[in-house]
C-alpha atoms as a PDB file:
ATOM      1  CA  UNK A   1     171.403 141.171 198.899  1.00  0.00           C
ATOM      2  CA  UNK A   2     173.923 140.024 201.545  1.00  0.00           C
ATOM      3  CA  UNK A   3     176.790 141.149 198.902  1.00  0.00           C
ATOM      4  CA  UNK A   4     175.529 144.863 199.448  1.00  0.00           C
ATOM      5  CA  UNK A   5     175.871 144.600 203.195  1.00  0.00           C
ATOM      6  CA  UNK A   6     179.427 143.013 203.029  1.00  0.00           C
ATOM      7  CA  UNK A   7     181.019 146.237 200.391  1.00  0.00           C
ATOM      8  CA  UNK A   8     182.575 148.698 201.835  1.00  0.00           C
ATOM      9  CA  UNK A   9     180.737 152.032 201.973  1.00  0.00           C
ATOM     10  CA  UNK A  10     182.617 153.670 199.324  1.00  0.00           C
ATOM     11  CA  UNK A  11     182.037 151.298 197.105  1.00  0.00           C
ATOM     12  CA  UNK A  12     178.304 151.488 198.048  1.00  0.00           C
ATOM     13  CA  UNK A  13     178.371 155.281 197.010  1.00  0.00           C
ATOM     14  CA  UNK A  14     180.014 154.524 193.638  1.00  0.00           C
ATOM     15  CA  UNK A  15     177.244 151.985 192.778  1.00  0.00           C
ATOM     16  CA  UNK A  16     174.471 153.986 193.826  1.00  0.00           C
ATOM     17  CA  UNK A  17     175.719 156.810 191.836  1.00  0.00           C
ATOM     18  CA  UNK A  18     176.421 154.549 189.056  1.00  0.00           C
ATOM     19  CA  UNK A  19     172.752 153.791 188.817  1.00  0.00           C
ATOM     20  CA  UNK A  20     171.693 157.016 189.185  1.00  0.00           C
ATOM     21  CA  UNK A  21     170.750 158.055 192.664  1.00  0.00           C
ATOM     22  CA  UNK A  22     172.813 161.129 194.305  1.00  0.00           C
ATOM     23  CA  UNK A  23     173.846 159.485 197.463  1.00  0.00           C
ATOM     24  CA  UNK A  24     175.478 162.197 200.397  1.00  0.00           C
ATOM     25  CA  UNK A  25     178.351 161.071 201.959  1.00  0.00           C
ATOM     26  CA  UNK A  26     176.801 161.301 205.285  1.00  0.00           C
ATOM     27  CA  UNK A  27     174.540 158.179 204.429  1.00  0.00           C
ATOM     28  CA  UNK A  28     175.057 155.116 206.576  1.00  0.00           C
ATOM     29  CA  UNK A  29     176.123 151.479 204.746  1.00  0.00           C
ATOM     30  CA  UNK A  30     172.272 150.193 205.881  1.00  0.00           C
ATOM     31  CA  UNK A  31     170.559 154.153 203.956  1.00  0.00           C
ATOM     32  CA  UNK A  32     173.029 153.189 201.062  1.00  0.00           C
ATOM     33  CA  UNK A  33     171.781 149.466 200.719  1.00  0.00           C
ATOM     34  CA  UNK A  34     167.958 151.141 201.045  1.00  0.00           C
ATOM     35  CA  UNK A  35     169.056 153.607 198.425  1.00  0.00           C
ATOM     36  CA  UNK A  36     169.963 151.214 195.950  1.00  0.00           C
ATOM     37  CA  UNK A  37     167.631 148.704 196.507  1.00  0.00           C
ATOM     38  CA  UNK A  38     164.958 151.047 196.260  1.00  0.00           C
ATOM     39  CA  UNK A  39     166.204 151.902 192.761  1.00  0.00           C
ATOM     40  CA  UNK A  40     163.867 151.731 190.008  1.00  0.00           C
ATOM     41  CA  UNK A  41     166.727 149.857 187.941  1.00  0.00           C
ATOM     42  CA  UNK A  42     167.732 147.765 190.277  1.00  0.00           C
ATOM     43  CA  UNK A  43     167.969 144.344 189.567  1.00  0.00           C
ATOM     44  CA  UNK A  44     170.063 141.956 191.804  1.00  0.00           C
ATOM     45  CA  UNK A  45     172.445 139.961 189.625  1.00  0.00           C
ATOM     46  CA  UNK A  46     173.488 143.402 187.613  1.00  0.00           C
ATOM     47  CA  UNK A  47     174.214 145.245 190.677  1.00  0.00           C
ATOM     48  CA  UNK A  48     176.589 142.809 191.794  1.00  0.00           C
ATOM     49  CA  UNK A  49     178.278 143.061 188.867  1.00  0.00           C
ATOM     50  CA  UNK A  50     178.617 146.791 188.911  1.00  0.00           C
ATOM     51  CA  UNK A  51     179.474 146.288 192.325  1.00  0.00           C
ATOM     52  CA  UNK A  52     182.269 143.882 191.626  1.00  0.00           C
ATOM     53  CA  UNK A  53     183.187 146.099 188.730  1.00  0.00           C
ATOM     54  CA  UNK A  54     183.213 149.158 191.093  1.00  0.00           C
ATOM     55  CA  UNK A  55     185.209 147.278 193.539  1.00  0.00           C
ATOM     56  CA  UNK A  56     188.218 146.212 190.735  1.00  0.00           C
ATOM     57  CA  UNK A  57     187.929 149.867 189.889  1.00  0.00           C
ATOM     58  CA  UNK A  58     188.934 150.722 193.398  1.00  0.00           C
ATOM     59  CA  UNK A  59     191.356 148.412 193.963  1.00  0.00           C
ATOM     60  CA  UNK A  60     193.062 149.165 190.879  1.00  0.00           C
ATOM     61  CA  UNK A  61     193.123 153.098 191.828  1.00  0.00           C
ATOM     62  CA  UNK A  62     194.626 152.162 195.150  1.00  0.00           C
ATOM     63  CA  UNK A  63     197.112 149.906 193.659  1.00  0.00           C
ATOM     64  CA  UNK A  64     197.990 152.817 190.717  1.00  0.00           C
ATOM     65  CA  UNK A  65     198.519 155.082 193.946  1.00  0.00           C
ATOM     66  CA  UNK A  66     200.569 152.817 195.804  1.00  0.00           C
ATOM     67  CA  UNK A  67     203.090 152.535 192.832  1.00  0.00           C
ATOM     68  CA  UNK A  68     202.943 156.520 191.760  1.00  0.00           C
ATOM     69  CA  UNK A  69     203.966 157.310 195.761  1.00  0.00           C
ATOM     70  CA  UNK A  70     206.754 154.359 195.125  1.00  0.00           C
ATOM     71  CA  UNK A  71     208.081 156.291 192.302  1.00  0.00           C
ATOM     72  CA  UNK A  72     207.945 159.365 193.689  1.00  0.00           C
ATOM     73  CA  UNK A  73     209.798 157.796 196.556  1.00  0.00           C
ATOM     74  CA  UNK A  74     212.257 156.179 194.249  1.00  0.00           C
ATOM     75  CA  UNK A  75     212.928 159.656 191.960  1.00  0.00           C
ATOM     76  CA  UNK A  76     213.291 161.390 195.182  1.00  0.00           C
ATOM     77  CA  UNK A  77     215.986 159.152 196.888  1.00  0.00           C
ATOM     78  CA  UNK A  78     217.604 158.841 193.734  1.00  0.00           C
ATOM     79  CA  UNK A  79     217.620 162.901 193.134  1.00  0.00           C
ATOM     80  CA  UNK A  80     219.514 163.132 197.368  1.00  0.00           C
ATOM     81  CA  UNK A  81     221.920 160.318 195.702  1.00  0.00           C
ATOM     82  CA  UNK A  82     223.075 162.294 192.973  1.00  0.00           C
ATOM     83  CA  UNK A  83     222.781 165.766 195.242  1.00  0.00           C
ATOM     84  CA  UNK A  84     225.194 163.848 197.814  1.00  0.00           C
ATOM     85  CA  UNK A  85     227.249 162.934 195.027  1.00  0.00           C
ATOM     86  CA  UNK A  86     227.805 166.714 193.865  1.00  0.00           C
ATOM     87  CA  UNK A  87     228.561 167.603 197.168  1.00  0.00           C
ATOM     88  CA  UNK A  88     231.007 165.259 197.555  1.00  0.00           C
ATOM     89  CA  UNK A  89     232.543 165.963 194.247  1.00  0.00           C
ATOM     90  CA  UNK A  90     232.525 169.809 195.075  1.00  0.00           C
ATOM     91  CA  UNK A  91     233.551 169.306 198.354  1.00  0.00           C
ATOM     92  CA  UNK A  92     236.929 167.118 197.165  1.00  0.00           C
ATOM     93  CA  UNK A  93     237.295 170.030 194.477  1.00  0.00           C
ATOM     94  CA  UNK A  94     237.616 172.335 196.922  1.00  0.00           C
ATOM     95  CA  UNK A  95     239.866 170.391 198.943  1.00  0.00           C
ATOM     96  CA  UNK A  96     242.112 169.416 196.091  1.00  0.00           C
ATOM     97  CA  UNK A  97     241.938 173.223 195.183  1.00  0.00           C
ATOM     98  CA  UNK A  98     243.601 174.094 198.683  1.00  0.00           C
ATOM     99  CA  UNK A  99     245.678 171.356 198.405  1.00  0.00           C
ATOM    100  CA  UNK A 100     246.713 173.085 194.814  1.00  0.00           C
ATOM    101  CA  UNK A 101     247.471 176.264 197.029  1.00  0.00           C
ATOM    102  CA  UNK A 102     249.714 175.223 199.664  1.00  0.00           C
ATOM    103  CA  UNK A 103     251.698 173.126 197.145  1.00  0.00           C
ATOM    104  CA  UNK A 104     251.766 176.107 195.048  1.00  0.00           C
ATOM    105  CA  UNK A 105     252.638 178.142 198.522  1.00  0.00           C
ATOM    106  CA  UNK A 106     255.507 175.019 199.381  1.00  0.00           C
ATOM    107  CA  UNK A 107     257.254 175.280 196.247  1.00  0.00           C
ATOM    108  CA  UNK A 108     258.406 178.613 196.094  1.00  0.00           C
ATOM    109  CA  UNK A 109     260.328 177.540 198.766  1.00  0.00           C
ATOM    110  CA  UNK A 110     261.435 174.284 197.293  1.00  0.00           C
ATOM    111  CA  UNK A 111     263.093 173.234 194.178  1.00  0.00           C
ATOM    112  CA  UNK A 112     260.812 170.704 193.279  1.00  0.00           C
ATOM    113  CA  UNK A 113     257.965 172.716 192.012  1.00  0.00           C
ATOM    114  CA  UNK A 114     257.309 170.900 189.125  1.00  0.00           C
ATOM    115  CA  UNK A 115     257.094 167.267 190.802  1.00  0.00           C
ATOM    116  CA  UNK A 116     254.233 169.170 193.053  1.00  0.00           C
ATOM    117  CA  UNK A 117     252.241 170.267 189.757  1.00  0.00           C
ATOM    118  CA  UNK A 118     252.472 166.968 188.326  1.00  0.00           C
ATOM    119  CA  UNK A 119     251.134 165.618 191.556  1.00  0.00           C
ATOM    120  CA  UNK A 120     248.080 167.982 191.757  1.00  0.00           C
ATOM    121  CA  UNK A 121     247.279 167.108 187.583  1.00  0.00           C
ATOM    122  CA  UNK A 122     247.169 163.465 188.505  1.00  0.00           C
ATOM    123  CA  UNK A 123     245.140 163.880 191.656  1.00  0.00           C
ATOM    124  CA  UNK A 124     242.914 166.210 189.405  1.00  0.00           C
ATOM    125  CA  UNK A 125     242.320 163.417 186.876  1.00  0.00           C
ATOM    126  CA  UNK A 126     241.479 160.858 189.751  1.00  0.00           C
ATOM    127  CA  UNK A 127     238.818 163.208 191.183  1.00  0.00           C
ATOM    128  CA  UNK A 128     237.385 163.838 187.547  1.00  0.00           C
ATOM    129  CA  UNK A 129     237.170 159.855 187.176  1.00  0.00           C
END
């Protein structure tokens, strides 16, 4: 009996509900333990079994939750990872793109116009790497 006043009230619900009774939420840990003691199936060695069993059940749920919110915490860092990344490729894009400009802007004043394209391809296929 002292292994009904030691579970946690949840768990208390589960296995009163589990042998049938319809337990409110409201009920204190001391109702519950009169609840399922009172049961007409009661019998001390199986409810502390069910109880256990209720109380693995529990533990695994919390432990299943635990690892979905790490996942979700995991996809969602990696998803600003690869967002940053984008940015940051866009970002040098548009810089190499203005870069593009002014040498394009530069050479019609110089004579080495073609030295300046060659630059911007090569810069082009760092970026892209």
């Amino acid at each position: 009996m002292s292994f009904l006043k030691r579970a946690r009230k949840e768990d208390l619900i589960s296995l009163a509900t589990n042998l049938g009774e319809n337990p409110a939420p409201t009920f204190s840990k001391i109702d519950l333990v009169s609840l399922i003691q009172g049961n007409k199936h009661y019998n001390e060695d199986d409810a502390k079994h069910m109880l256990e069993t209720v109380v693995t059940e529990s533990q695994e749920r919390l432990k299943m939750a635990v690892e979905q919110e790490r996942l979700k915490m995991a996809t969602e860092q990696e998803r600003l990872k690869i967002e940053a990344e984008n940015e940051r490729k866009e970002r040098l894009k548009m810089e190499l793109e203005l870069e593009k400009l002014r040498i394009t802007t530069r050479s019609m004043r110089s004579p080495h116009v073609m030295s300046c394209l060659k630059l911007h391809q090569v810069l082009l296929q760092r970026m892209e790497t």
